[in-house]
C-alpha atoms as a PDB file:
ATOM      1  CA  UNK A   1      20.348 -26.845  63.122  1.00  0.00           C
ATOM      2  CA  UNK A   2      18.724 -23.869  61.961  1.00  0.00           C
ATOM      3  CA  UNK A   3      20.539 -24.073  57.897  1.00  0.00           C
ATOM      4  CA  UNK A   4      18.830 -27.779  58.500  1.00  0.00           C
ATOM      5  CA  UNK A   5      15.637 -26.187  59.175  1.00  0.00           C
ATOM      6  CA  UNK A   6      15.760 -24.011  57.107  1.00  0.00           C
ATOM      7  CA  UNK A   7      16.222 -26.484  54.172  1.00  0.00           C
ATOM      8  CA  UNK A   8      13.095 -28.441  55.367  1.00  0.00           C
ATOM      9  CA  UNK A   9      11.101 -25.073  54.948  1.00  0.00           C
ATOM     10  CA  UNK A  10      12.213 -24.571  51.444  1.00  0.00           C
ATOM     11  CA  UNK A  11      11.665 -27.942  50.330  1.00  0.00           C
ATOM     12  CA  UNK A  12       8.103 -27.854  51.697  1.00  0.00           C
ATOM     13  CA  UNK A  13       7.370 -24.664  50.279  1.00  0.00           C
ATOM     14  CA  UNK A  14       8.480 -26.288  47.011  1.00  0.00           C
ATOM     15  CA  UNK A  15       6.554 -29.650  47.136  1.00  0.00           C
ATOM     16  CA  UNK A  16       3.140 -26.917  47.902  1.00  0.00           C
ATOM     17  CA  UNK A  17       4.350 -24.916  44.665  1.00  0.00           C
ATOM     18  CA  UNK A  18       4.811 -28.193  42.242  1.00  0.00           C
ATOM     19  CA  UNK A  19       1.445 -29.693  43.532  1.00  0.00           C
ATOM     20  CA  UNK A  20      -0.750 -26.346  42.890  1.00  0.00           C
ATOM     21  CA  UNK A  21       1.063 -26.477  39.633  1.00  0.00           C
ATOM     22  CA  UNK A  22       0.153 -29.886  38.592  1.00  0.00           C
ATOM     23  CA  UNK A  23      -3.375 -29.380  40.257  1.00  0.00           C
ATOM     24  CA  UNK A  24      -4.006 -26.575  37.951  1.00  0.00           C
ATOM     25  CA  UNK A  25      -2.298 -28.393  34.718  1.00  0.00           C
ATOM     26  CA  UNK A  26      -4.699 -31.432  35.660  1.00  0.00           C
ATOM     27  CA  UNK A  27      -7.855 -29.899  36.257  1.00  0.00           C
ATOM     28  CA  UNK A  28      -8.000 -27.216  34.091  1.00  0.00           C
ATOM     29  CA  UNK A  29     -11.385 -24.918  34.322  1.00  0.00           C
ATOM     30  CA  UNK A  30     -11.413 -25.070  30.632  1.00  0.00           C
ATOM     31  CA  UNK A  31     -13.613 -28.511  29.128  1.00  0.00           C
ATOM     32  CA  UNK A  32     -13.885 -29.882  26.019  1.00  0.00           C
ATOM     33  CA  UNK A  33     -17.472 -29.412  23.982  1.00  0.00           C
ATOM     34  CA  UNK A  34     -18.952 -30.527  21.208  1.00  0.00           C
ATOM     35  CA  UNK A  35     -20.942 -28.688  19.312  1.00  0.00           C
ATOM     36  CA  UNK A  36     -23.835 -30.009  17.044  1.00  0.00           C
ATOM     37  CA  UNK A  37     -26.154 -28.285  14.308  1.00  0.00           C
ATOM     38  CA  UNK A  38     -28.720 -30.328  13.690  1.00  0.00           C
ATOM     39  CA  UNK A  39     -30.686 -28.970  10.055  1.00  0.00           C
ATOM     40  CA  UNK A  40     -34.221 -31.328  10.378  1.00  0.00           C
ATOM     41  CA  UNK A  41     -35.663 -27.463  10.937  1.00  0.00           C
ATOM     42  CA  UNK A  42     -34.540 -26.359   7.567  1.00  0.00           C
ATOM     43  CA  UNK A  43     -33.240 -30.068   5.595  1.00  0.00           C
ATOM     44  CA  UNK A  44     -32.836 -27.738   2.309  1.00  0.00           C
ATOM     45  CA  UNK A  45     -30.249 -25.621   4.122  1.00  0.00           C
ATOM     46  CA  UNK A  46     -26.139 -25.648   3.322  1.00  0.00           C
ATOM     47  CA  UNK A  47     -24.585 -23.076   4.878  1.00  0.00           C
ATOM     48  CA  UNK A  48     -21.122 -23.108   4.049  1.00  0.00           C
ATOM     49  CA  UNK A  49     -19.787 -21.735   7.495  1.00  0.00           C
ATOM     50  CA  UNK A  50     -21.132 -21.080  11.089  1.00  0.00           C
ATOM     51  CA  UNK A  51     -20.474 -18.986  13.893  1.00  0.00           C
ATOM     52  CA  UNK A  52     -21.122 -19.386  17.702  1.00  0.00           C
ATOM     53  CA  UNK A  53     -21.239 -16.612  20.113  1.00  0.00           C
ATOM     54  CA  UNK A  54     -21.486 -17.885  23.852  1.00  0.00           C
ATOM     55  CA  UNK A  55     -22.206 -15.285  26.559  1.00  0.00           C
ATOM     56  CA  UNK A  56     -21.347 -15.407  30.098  1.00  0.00           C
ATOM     57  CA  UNK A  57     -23.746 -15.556  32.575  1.00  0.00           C
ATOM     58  CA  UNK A  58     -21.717 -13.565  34.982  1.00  0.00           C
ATOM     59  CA  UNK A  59     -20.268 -10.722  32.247  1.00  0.00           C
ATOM     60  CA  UNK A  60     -17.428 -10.214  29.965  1.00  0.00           C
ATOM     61  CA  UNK A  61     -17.055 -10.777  26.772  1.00  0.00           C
ATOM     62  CA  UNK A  62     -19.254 -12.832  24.594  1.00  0.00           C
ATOM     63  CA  UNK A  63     -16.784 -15.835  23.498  1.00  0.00           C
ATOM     64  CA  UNK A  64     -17.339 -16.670  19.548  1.00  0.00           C
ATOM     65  CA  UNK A  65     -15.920 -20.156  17.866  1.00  0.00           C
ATOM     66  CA  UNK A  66     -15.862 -20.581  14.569  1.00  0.00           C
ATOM     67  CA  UNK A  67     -16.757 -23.697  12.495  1.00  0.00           C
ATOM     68  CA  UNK A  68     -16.028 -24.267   8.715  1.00  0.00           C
ATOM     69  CA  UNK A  69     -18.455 -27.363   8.747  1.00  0.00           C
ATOM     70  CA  UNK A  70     -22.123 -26.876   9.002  1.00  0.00           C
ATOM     71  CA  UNK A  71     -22.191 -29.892  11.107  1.00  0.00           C
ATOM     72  CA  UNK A  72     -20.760 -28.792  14.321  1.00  0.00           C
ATOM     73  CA  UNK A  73     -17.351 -29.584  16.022  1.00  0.00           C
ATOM     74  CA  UNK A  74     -15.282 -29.553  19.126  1.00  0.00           C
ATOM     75  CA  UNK A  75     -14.409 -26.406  20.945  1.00  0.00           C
ATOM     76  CA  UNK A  76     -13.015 -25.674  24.669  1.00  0.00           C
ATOM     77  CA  UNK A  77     -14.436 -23.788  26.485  1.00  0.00           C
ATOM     78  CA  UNK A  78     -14.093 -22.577  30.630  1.00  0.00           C
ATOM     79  CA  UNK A  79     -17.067 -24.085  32.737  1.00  0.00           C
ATOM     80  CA  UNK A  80     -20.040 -21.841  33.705  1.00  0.00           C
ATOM     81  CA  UNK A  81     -23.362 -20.480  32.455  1.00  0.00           C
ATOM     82  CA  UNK A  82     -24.077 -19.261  28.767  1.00  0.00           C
ATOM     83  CA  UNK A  83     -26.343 -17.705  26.734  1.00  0.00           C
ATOM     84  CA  UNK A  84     -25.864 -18.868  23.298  1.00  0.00           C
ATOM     85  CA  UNK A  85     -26.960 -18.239  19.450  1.00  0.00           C
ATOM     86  CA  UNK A  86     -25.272 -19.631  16.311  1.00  0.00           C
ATOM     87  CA  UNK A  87     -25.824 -18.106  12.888  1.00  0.00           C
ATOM     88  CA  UNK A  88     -24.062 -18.765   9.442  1.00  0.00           C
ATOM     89  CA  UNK A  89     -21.411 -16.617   8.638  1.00  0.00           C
ATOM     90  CA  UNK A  90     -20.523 -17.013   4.410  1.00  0.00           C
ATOM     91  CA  UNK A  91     -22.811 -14.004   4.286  1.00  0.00           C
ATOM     92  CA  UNK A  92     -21.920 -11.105   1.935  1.00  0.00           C
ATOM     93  CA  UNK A  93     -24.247  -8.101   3.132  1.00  0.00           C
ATOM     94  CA  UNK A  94     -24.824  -8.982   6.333  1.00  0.00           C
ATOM     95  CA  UNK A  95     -23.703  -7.146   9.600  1.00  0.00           C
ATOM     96  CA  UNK A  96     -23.998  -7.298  13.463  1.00  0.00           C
ATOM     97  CA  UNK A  97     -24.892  -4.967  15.801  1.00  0.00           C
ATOM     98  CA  UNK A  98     -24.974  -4.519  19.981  1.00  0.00           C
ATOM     99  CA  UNK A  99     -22.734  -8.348  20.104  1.00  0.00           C
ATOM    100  CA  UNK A 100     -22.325  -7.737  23.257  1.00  0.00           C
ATOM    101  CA  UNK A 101     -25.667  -9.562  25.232  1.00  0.00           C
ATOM    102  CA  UNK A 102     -27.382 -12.254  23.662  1.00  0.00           C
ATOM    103  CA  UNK A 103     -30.508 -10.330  23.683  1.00  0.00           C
ATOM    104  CA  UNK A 104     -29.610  -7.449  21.936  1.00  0.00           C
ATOM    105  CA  UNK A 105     -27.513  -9.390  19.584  1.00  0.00           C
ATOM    106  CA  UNK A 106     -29.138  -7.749  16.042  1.00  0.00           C
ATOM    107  CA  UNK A 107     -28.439  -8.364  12.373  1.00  0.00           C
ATOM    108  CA  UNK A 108     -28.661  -6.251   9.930  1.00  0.00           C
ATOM    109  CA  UNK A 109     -27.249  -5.616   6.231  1.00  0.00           C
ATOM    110  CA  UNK A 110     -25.116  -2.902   4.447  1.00  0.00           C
ATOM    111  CA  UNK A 111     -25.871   0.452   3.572  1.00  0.00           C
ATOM    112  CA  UNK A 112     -26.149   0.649  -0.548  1.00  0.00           C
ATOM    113  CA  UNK A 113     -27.203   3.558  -3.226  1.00  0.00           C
ATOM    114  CA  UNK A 114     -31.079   3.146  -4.420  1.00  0.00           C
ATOM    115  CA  UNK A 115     -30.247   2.468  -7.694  1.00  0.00           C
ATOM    116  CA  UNK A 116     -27.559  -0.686  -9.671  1.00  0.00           C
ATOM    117  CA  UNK A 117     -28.190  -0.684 -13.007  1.00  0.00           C
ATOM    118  CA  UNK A 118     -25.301   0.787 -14.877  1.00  0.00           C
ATOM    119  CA  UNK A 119     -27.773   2.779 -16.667  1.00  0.00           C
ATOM    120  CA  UNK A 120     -29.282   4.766 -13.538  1.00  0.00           C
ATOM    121  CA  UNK A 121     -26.531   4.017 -10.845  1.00  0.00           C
ATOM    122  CA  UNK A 122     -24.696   7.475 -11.823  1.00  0.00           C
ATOM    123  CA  UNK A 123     -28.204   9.948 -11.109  1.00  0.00           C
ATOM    124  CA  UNK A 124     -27.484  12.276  -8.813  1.00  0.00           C
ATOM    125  CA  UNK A 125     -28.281  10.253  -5.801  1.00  0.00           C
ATOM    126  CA  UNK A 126     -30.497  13.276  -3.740  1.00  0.00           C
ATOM    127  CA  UNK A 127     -32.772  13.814  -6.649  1.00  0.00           C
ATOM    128  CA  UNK A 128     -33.960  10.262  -6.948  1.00  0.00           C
ATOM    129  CA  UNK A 129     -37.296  10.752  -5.641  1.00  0.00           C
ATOM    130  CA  UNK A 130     -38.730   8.170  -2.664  1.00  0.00           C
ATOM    131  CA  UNK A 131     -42.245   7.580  -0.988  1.00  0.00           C
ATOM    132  CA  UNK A 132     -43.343  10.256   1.182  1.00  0.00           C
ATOM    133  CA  UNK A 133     -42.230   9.787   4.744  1.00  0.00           C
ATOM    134  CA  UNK A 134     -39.482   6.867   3.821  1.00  0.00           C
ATOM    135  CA  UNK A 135     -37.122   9.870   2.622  1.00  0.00           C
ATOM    136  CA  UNK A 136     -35.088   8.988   5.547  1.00  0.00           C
ATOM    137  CA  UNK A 137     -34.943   5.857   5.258  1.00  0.00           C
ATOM    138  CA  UNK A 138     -31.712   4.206   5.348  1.00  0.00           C
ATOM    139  CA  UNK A 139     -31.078   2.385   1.894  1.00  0.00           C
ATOM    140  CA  UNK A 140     -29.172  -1.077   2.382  1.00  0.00           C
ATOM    141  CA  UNK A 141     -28.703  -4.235   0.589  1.00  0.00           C
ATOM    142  CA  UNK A 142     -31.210  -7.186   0.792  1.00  0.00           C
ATOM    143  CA  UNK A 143     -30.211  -9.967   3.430  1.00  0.00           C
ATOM    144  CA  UNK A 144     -28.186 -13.192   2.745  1.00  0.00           C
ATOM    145  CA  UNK A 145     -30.059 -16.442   3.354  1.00  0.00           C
ATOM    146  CA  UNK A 146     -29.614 -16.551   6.834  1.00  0.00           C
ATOM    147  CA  UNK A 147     -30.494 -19.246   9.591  1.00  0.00           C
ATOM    148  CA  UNK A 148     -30.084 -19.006  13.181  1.00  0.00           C
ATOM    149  CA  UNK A 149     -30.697 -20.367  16.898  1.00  0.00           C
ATOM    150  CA  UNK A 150     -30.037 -19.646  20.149  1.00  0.00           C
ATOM    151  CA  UNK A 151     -30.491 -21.455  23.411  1.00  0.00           C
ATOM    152  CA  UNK A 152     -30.474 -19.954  27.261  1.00  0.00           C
ATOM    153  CA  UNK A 153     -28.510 -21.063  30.551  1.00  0.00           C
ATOM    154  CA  UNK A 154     -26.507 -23.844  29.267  1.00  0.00           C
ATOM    155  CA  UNK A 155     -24.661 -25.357  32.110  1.00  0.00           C
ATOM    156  CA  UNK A 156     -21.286 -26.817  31.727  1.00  0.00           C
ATOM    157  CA  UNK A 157     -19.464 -28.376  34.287  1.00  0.00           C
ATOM    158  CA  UNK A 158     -16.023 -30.067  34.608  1.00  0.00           C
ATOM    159  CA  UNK A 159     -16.942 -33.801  33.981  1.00  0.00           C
ATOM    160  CA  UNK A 160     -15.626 -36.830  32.529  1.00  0.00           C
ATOM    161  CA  UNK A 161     -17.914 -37.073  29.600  1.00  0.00           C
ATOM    162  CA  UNK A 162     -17.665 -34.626  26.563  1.00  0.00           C
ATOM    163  CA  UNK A 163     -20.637 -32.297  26.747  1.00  0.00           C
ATOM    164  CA  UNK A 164     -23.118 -31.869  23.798  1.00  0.00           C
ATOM    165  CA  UNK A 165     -24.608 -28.870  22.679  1.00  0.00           C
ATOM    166  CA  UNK A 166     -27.250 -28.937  19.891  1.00  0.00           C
ATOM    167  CA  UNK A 167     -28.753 -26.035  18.163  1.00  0.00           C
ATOM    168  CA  UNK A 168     -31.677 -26.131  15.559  1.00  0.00           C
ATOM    169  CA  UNK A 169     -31.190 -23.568  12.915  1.00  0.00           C
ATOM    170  CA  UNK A 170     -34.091 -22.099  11.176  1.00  0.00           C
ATOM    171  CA  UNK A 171     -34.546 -20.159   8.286  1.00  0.00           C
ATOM    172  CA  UNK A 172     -34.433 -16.106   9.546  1.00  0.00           C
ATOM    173  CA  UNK A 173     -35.334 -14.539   6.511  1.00  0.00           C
ATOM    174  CA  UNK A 174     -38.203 -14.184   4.377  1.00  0.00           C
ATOM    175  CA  UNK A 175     -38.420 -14.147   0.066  1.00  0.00           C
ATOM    176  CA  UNK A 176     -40.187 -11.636  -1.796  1.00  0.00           C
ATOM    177  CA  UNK A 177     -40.527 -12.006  -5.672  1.00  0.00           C
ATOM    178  CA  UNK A 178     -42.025  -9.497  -7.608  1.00  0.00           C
ATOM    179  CA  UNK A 179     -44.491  -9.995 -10.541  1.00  0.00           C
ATOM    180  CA  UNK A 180     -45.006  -6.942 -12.547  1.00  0.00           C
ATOM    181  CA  UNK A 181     -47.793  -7.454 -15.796  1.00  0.00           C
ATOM    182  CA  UNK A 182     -48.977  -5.815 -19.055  1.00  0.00           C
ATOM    183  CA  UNK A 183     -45.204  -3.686 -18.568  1.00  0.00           C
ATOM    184  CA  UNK A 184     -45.043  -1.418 -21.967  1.00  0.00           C
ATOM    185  CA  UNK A 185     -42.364  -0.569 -24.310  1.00  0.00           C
ATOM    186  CA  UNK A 186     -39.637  -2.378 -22.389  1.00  0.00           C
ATOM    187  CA  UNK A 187     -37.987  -2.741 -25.284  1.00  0.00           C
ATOM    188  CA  UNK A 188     -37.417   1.481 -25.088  1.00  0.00           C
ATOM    189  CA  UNK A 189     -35.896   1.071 -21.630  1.00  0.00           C
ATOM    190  CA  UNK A 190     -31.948   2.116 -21.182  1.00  0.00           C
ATOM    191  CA  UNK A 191     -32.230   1.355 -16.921  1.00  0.00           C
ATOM    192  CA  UNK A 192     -34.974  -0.207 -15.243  1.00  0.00           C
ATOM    193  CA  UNK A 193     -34.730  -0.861 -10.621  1.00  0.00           C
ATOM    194  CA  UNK A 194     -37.357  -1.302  -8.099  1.00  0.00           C
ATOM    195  CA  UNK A 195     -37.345  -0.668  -4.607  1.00  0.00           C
ATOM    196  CA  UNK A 196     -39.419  -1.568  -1.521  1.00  0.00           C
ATOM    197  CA  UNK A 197     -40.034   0.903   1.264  1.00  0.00           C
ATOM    198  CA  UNK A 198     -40.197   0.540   5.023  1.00  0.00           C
ATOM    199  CA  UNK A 199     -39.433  -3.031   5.223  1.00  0.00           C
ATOM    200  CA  UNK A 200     -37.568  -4.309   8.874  1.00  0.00           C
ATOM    201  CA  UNK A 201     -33.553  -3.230   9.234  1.00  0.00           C
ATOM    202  CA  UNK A 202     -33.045  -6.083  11.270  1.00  0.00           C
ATOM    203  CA  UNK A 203     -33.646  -9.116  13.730  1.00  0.00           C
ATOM    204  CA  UNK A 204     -33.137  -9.863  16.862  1.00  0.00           C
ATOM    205  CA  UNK A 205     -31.985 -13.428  16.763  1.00  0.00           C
ATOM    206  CA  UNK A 206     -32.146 -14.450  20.300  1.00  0.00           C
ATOM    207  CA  UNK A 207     -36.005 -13.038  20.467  1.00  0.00           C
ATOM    208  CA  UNK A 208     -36.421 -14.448  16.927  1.00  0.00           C
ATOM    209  CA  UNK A 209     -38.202 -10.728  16.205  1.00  0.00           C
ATOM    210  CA  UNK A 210     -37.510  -7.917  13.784  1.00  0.00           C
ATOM    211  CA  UNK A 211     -35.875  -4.408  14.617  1.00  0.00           C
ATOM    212  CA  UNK A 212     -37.813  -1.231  14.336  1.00  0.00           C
ATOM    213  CA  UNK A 213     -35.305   0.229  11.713  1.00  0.00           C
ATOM    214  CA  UNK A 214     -37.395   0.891   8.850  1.00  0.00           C
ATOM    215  CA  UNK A 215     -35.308   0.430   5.438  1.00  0.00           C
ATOM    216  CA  UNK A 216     -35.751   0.946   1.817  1.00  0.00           C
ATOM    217  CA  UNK A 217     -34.364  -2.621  -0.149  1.00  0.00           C
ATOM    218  CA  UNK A 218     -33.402  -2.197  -3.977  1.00  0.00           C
ATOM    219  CA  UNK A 219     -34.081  -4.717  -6.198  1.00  0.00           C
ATOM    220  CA  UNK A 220     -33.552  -5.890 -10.084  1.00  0.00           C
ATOM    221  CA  UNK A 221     -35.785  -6.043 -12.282  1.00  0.00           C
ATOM    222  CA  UNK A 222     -35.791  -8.383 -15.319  1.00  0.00           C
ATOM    223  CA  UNK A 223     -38.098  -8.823 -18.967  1.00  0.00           C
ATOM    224  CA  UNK A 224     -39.886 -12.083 -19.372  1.00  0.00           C
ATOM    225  CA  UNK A 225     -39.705 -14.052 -22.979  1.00  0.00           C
ATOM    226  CA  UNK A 226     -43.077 -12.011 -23.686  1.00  0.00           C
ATOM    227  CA  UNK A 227     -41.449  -8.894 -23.159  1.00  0.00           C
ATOM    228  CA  UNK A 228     -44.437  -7.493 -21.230  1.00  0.00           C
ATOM    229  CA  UNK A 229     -43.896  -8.945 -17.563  1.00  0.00           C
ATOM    230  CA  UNK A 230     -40.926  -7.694 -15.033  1.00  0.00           C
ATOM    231  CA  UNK A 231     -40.013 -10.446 -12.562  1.00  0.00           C
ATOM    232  CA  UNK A 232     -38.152  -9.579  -9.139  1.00  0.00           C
ATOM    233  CA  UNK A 233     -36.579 -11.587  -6.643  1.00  0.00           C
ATOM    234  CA  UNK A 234     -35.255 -10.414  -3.362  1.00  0.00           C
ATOM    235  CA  UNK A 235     -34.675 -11.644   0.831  1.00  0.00           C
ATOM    236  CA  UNK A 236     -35.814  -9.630   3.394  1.00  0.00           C
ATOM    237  CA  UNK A 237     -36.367  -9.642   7.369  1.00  0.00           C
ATOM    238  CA  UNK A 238     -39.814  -8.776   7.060  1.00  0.00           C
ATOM    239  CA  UNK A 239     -41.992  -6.210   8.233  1.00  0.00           C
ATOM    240  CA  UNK A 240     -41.808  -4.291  11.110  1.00  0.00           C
ATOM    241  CA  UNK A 241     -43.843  -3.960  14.263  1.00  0.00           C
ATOM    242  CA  UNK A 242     -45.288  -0.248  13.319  1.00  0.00           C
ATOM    243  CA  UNK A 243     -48.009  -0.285  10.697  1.00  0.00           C
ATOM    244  CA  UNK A 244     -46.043   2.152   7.846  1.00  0.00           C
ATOM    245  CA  UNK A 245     -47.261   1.330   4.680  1.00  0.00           C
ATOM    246  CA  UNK A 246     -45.154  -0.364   2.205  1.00  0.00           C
ATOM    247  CA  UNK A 247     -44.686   1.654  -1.003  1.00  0.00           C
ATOM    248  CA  UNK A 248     -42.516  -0.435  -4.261  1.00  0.00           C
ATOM    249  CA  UNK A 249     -41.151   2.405  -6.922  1.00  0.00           C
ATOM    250  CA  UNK A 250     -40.260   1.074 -10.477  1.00  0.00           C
ATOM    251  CA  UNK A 251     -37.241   3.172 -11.603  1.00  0.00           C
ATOM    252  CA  UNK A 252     -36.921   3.624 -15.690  1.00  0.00           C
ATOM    253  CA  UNK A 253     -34.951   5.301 -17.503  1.00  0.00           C
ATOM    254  CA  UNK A 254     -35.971   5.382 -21.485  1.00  0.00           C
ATOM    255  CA  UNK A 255     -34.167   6.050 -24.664  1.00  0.00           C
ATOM    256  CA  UNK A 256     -34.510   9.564 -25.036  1.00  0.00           C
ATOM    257  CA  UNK A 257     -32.970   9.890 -21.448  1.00  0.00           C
ATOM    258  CA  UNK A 258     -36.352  10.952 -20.113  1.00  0.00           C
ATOM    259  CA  UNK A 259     -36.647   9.037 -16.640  1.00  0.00           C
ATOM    260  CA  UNK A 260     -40.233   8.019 -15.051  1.00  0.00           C
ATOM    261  CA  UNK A 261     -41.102   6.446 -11.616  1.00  0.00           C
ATOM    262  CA  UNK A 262     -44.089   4.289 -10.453  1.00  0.00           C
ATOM    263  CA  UNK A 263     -45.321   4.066  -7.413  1.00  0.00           C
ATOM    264  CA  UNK A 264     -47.243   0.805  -6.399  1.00  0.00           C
ATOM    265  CA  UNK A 265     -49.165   0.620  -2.745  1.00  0.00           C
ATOM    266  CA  UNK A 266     -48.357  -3.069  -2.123  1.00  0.00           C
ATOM    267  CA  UNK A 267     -49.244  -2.694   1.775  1.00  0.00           C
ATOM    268  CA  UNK A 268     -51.976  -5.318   1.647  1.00  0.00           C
ATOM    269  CA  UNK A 269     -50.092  -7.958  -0.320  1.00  0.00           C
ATOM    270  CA  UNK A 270     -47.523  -8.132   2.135  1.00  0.00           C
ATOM    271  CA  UNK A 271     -49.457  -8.216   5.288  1.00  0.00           C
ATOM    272  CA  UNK A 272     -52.265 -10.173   4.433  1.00  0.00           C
ATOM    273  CA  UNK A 273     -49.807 -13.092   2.433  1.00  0.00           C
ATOM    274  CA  UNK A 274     -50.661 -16.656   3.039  1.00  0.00           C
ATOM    275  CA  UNK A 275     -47.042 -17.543   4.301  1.00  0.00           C
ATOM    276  CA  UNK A 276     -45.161 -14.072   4.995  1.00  0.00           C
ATOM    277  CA  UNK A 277     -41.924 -16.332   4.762  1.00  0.00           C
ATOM    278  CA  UNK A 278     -42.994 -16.428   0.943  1.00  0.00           C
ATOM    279  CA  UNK A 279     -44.658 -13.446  -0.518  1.00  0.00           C
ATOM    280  CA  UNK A 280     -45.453 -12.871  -3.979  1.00  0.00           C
ATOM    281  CA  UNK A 281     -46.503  -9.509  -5.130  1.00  0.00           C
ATOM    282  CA  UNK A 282     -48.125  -8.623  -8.031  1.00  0.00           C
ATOM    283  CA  UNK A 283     -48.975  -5.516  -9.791  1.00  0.00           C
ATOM    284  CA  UNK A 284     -50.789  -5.204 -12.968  1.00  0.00           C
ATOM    285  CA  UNK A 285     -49.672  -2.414 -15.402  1.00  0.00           C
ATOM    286  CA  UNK A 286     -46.229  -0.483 -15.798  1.00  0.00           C
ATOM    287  CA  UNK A 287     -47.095   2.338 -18.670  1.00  0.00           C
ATOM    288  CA  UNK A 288     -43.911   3.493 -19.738  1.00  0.00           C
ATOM    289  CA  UNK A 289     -44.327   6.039 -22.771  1.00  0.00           C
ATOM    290  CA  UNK A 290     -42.787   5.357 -26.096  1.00  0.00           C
ATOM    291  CA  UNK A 291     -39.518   7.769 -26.159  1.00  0.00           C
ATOM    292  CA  UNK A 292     -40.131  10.882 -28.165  1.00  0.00           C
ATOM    293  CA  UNK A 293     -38.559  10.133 -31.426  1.00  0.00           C
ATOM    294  CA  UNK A 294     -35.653  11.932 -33.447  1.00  0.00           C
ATOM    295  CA  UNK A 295     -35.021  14.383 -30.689  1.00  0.00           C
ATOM    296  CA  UNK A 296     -38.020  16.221 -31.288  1.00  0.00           C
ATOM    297  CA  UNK A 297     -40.266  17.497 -28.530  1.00  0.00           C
ATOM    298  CA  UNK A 298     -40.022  18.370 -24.726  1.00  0.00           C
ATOM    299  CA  UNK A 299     -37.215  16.800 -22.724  1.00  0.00           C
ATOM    300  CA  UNK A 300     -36.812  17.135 -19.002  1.00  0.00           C
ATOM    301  CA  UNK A 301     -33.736  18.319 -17.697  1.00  0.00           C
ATOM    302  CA  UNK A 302     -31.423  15.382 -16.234  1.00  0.00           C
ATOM    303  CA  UNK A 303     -32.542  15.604 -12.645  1.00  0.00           C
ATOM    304  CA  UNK A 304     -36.454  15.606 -13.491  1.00  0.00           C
ATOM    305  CA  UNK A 305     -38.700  12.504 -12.753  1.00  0.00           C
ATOM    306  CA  UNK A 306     -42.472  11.921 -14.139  1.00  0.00           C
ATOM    307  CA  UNK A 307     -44.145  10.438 -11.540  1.00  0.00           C
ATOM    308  CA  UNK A 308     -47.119   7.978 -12.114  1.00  0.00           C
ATOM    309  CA  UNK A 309     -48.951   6.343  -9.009  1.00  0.00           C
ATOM    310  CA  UNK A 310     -50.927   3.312 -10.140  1.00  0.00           C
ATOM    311  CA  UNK A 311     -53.527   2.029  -8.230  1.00  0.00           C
ATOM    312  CA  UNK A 312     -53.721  -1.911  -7.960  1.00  0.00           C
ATOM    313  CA  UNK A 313     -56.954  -3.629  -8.284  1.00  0.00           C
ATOM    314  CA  UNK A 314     -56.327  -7.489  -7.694  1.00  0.00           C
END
């Protein structure tokens, strides 16, 4: 009687075991979603991937999905609250910082050296001189085109029905180009940069604002057909809360290895632009020297710069 009993116990326990295990195979916490970018915010866009962070409501870590197709596609995820942002990811200079809360989620770009053409990029790097007051600045690359969105307490729940999220991606960045006029002797220049101090490090995407990291952005310069205009082109975040002016520095190095620097006050331009997604400054006058001929004359020694500050009048 009691091995009989016995036997009933065990079997009982074992029908509770195999129904909380098919329970749990059957209703799994975990849901499939489908995930939809929808572009009508920036139609010109074509990100080639995108990346999805979702944060939960109650902690832990931020859970990031992956898509290869601009488009969207399915992921599964476990049902709760989120806090989400999507961003594309076949970015070069870009990097992330604080990932884990949505609203410290920050990008920023790569450190760099000040100065790329082949020409200058070997200067001893401490005796390149910068604004005053931007000497600290950290020096980084210019931002990817970037585009991002982010949405707050997204509910999902275990249901029949797929659930939908859609984000709107916008365009997070903003593009400088650079028109410099009436440039001399250009054709006497071995290495030629420019620069742009105390721009923004970073952005916040999920507050769709800039960090207060101020940074210094290099940039190339290039000779029109006429041979007396430098063009620039270059993405940035944008300015930054704090009213620091913004200083651009023409780097040039000439043929007699003599090397000059120009210092342009372009605050204005950039703050009072029409569209500060699209600024276009321009500076009249770069006057480099001719190069002292035959060897003959005065020559600075290799870690001298002539400065010349030239005022703009637009």
């Amino acid at each position: 009687m009691k091995k009989t009993a016995y036997l009933i116990l065990v079997a009982i326990v074992s029908a509770a075991m195999v129904s909380c295990e098919h329970k749990n195979l059957c209703y799994s916490d975990t849901m499939d979603v489908e995930v939809v970018f929808n572009w009508e915010m920036a139609p010109d866009a074509d990100p080639k991937s995108m990346s999805l962070y979702l944060f939960p409501e109650n902690g832990g870590s931020a859970l990031r999905f992956e898509f290869s197709d601009n488009r969207g596609g399915l992921i599964r995820v476990p049902a709760g609250r989120y806090d989400a942002l999507c961003l594309n990811s076949d970015t070069e200079a870009i990097e992330y910082r604080n990932r884990e809360q949505q609203q410290t989620f920050e990008v920023t770009t790569r450190s760099t050296s000040l100065l790329s053409d082949p020409a200058l990029a070997g200067l001893n790097s401490t005796s390149i001189p910068r604004p005053a007051g931007t000497e600290s600045e950290r020096i980084v690359l210019a931002p990817d085109m970037l585009w991002c969105d982010h949405l707050e307490q997204i509910i999902l729940r275990q249901t029949q029905d797929r659930q939908v999220i859609t984000f709107y991606p916008d365009l997070a960045v903003c593009t400088y180009t650079v028109e410099i006029r009436n440039a001399k002797n250009l054709e006497h220049v071995l290495g030629l940069n420019g620069s742009l101090a105390s721009m923004a490090g970073g952005v916040y995407v999920a507050r769709s604002e800039t960090t207060d990291e101020p940074v210094t952005i290099p940039f190339e310069l290039s000779a029109s057909t006429d041979k007396e205009t430098l063009t620039g082109r270059l993405q940035t975040f944008g300015t930054r809360p704090s009213r620091q002016p913004h200083k651009m520095i023409v780097y040039a190095m000439l043929s007699d290895r003599s090397k000059w620097y120009y210092t342009y006050d372009v605050t204005d331009q950039i703050r009072m632009a029409p569209d500060p997604r699209n600024v276009h400054i321009i500076v009249d006058s770069l006057p480099l020297p001719k190069p002292i001929a035959n060897g003959g004359g005065f020559h600075p020694s290799v870690d001298d710069w002539d400065n010349i500050n030239v005022n703009i009048d637009m």
